[in-house]
N, C-alpha and C. Protein backbone atom coordinates (compact mmCIF):
# COMPACT_ATOMS: atom_id res chain seq x y z
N UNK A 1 0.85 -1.16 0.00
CA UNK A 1 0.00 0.00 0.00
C UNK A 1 0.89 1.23 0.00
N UNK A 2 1.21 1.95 -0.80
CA UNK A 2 1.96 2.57 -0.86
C UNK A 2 1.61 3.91 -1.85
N UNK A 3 2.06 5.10 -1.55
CA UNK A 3 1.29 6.09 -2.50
C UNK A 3 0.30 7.03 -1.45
N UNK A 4 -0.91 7.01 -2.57
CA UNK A 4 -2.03 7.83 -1.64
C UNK A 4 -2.67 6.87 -0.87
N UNK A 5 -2.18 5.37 -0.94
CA UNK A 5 -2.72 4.38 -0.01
C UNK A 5 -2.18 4.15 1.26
N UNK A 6 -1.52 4.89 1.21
CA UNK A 6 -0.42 4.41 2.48
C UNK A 6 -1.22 4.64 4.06
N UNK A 7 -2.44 6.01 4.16
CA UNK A 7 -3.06 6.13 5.46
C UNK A 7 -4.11 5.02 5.52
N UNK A 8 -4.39 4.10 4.46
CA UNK A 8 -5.15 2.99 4.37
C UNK A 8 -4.40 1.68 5.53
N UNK A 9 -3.15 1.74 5.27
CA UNK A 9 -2.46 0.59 5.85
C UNK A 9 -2.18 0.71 7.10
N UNK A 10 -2.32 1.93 8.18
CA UNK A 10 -2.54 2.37 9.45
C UNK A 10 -3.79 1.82 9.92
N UNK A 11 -4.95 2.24 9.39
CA UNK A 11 -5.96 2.36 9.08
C UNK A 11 -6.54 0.35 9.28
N UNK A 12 -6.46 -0.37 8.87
CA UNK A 12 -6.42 -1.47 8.44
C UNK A 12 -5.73 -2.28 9.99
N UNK A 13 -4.31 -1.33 9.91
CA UNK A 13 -3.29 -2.54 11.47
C UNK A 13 -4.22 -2.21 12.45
N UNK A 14 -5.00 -0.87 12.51
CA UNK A 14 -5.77 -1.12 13.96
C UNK A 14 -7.13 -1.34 14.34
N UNK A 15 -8.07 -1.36 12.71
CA UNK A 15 -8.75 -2.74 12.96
C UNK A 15 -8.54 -3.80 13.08
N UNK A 16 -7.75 -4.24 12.42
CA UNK A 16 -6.97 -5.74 12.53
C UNK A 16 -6.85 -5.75 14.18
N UNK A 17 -6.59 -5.18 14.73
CA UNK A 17 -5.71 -5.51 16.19
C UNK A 17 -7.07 -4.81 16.88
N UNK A 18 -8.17 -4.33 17.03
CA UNK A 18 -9.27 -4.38 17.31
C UNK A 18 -10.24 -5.64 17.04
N UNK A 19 -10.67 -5.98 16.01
CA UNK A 19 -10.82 -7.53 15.55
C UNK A 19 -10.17 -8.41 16.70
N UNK A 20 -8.83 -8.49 17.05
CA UNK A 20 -8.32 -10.06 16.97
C UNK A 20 -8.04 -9.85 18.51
N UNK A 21 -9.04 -8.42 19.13
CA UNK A 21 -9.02 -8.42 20.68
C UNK A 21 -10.47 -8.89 21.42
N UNK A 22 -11.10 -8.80 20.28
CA UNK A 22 -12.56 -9.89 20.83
C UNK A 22 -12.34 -11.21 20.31
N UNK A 23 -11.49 -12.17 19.84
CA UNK A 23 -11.52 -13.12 19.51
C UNK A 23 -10.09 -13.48 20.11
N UNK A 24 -9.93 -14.86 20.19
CA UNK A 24 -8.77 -15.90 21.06
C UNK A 24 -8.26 -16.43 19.59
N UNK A 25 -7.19 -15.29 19.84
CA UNK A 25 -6.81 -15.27 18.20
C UNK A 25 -5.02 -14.28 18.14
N UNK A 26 -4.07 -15.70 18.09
CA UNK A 26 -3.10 -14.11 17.90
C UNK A 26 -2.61 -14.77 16.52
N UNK A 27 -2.23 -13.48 16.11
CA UNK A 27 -1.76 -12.78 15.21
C UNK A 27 -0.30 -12.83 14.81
N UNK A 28 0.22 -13.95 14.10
CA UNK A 28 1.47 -14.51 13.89
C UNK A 28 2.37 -13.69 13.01
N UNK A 29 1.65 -13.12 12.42
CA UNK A 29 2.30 -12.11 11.04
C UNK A 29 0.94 -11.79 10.14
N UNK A 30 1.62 -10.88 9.53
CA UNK A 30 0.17 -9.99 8.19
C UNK A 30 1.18 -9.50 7.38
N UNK A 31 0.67 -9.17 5.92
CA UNK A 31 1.35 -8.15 4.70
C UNK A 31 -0.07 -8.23 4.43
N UNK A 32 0.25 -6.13 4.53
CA UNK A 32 -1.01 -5.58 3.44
C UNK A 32 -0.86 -5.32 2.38
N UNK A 33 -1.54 -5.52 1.38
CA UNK A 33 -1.02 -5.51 -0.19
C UNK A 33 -2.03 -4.26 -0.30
N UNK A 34 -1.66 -4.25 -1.59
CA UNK A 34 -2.76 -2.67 -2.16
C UNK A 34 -4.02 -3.34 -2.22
N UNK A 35 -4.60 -4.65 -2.69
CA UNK A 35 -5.63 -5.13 -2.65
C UNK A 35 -6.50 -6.24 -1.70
N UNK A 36 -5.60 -6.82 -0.70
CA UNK A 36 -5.46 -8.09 0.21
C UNK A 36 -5.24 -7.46 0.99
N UNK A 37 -5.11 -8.89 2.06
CA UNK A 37 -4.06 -9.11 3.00
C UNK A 37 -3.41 -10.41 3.54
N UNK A 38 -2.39 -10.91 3.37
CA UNK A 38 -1.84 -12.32 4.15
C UNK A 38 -2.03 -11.86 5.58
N UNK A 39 -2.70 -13.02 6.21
CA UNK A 39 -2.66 -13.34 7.63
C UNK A 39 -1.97 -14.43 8.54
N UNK A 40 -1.37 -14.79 8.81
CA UNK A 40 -1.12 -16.08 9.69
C UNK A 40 -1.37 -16.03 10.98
N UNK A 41 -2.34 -16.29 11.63
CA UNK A 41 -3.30 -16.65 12.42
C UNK A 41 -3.37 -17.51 13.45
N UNK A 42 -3.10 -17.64 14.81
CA UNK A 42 -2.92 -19.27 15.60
C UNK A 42 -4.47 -19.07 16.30
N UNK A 43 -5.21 -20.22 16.85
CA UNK A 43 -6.27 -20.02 17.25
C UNK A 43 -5.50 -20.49 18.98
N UNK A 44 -6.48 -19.29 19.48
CA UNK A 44 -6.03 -19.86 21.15
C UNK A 44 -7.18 -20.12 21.96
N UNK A 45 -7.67 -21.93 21.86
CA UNK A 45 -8.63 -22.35 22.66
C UNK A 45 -8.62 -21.96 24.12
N UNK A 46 -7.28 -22.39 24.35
CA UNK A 46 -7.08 -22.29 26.09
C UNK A 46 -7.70 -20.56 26.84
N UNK A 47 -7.09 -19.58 25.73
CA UNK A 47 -7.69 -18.29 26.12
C UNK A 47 -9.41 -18.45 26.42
N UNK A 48 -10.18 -18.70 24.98
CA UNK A 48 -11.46 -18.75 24.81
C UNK A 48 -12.16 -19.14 26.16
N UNK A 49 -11.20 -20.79 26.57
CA UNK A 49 -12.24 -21.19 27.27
C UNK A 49 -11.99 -21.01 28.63
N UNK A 50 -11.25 -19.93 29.12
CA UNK A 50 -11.06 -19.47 30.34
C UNK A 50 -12.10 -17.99 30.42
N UNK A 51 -12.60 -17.39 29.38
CA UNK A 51 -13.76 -16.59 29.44
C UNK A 51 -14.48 -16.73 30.22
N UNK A 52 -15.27 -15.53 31.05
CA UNK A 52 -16.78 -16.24 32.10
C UNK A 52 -17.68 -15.49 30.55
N UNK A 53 -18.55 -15.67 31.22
CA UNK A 53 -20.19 -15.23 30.56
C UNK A 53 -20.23 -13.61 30.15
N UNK A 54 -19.84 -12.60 31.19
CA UNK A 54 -19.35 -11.40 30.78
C UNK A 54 -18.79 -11.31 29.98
N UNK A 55 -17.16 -11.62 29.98
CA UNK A 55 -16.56 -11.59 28.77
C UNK A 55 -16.49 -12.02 27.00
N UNK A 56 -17.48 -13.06 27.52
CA UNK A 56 -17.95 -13.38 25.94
C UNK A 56 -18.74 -12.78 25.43
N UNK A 57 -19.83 -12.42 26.35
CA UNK A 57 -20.67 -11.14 25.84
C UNK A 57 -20.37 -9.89 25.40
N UNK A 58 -20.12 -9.91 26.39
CA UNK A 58 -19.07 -8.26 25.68
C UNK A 58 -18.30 -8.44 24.55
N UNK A 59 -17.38 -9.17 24.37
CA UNK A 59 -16.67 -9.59 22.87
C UNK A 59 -17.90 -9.76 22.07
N UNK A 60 -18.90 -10.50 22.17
CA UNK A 60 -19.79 -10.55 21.03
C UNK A 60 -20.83 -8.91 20.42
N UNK A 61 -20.56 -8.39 21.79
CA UNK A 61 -21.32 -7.40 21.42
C UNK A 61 -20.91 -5.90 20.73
N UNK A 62 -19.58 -6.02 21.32
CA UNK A 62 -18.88 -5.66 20.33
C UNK A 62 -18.82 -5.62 19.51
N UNK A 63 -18.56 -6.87 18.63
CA UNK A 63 -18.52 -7.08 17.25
C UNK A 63 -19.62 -7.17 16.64
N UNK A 64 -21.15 -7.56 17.44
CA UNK A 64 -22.61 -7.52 16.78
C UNK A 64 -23.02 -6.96 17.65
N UNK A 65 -23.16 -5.07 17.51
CA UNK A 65 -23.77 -4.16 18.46
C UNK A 65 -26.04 -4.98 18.40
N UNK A 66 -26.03 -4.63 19.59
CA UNK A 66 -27.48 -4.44 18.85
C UNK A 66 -28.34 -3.17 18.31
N UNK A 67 -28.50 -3.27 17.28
CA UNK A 67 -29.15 -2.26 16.67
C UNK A 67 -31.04 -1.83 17.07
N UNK A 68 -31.13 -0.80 16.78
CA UNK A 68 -32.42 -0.03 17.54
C UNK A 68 -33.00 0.72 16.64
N UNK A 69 -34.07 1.23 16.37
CA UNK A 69 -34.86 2.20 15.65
C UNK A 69 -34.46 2.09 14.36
N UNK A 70 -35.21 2.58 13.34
CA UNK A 70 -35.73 2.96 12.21
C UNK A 70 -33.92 3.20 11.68
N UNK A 71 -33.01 3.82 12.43
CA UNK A 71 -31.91 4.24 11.71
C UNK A 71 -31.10 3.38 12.12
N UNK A 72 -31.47 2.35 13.07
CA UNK A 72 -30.62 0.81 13.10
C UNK A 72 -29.33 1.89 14.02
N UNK A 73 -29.72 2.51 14.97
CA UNK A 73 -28.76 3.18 15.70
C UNK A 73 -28.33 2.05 16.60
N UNK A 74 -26.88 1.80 17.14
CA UNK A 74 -26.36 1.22 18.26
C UNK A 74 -26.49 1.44 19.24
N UNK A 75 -27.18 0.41 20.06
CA UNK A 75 -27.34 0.57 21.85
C UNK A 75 -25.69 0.55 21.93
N UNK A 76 -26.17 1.42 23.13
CA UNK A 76 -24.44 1.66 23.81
C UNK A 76 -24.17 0.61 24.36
N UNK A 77 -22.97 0.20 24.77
CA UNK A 77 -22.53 -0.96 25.41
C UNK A 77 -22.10 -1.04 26.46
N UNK A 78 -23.04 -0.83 27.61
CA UNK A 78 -22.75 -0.53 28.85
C UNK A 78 -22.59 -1.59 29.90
N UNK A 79 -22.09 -1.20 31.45
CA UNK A 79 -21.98 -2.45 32.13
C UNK A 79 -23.08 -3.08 32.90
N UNK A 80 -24.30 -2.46 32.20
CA UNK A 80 -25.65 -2.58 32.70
C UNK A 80 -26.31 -3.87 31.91
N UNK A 81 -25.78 -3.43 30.04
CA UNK A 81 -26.67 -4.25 29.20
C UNK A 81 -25.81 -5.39 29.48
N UNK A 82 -24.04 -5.77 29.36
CA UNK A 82 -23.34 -6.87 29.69
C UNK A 82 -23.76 -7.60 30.93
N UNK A 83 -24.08 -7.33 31.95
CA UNK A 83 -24.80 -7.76 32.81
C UNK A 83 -26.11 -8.50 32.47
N UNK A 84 -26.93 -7.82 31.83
CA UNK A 84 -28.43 -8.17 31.71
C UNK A 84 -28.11 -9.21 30.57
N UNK A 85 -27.53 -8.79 29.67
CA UNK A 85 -27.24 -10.37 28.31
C UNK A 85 -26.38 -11.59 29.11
N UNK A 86 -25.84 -11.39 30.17
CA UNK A 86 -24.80 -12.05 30.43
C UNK A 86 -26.09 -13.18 30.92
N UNK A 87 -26.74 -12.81 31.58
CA UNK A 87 -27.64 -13.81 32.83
C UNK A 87 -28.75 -14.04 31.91
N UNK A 88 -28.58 -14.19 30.31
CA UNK A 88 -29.60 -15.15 29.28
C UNK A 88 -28.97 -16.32 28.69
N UNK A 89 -29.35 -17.42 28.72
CA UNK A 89 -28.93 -18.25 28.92
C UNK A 89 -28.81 -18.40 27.03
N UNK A 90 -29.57 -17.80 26.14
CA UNK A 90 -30.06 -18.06 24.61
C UNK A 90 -28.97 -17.17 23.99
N UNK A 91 -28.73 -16.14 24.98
CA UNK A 91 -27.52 -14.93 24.65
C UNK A 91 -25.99 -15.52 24.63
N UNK A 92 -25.82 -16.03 25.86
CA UNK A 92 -24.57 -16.60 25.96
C UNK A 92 -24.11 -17.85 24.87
N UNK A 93 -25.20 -18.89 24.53
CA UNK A 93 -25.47 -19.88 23.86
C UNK A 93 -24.72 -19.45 22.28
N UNK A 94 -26.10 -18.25 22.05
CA UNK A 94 -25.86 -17.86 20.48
C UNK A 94 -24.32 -17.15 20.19
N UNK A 95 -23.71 -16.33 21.57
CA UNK A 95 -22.38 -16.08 21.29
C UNK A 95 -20.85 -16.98 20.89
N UNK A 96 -21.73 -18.30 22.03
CA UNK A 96 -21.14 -19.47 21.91
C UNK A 96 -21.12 -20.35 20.71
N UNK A 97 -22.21 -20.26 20.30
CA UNK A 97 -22.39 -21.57 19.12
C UNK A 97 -22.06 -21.01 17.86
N UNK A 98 -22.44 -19.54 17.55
CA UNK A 98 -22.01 -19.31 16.36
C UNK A 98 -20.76 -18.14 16.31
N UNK A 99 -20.66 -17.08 17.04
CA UNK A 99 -19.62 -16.01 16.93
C UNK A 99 -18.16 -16.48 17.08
N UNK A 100 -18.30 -17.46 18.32
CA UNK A 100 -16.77 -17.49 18.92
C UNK A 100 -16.25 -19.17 18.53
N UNK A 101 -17.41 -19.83 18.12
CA UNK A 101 -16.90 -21.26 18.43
C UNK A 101 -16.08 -21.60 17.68
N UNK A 102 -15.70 -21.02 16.65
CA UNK A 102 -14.29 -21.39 15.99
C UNK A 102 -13.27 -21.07 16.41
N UNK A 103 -13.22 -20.34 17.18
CA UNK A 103 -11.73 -20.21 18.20
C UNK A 103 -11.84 -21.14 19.26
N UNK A 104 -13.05 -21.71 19.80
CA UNK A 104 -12.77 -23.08 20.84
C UNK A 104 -12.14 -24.22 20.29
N UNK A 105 -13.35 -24.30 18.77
CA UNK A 105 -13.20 -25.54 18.25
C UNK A 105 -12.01 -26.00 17.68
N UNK A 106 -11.32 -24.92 17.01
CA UNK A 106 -10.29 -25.08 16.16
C UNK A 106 -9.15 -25.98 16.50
């Protein structure tokens, strides 16, 4: 990325490293190309499954805010709603079975 692309490739390392802080996931190496990116990737079960119920929630919600009204605005993510999703049993489940379980399973 190089050129007028170059504030793209800043841009990119700290989603990347936002991304791979809700997920049990480090980050072995990357090259950003002008159109890609190589990743090499280790999955870290042992992290995942030392999570309580809070913390998975919150990682999930993070990454899938829930959306609200007509303009699909984001509920804030407070230590009120992590609490209240934490103690649903369908909440924790769905974070489990589909968001994160490839970093357990892997």
């Amino acid at each position: 990325m190089g050129g007028e692309n170059e504030h793209r490739k800043e841009w990119a390392a700290e989603l990347l490293s936002e991304l791979l802080q809700c997920y049990a996931i480090d980050l072995q190496a990357y090259a950003l190309m002008s159109n890609h990116v190589h990743l090499v990737l280790r999955p870290r079960p042992d992290v995942a499954a030392a999570w309580g119920q809070k913390q998975l929630v919150e990682r999930g919600l993070t990454q899938f805010p829930i959306r609200i009204g007509n303009g699909m605005d984001t509920l804030p993510l407070t230590p009120e709603l992590i609490t209240s999703r934490s103690r649903s049993a369908d909440t924790v489940a769905e974070y489990t079975d589909h968001e994160l379980v490839c970093v357990v399973n892997s």
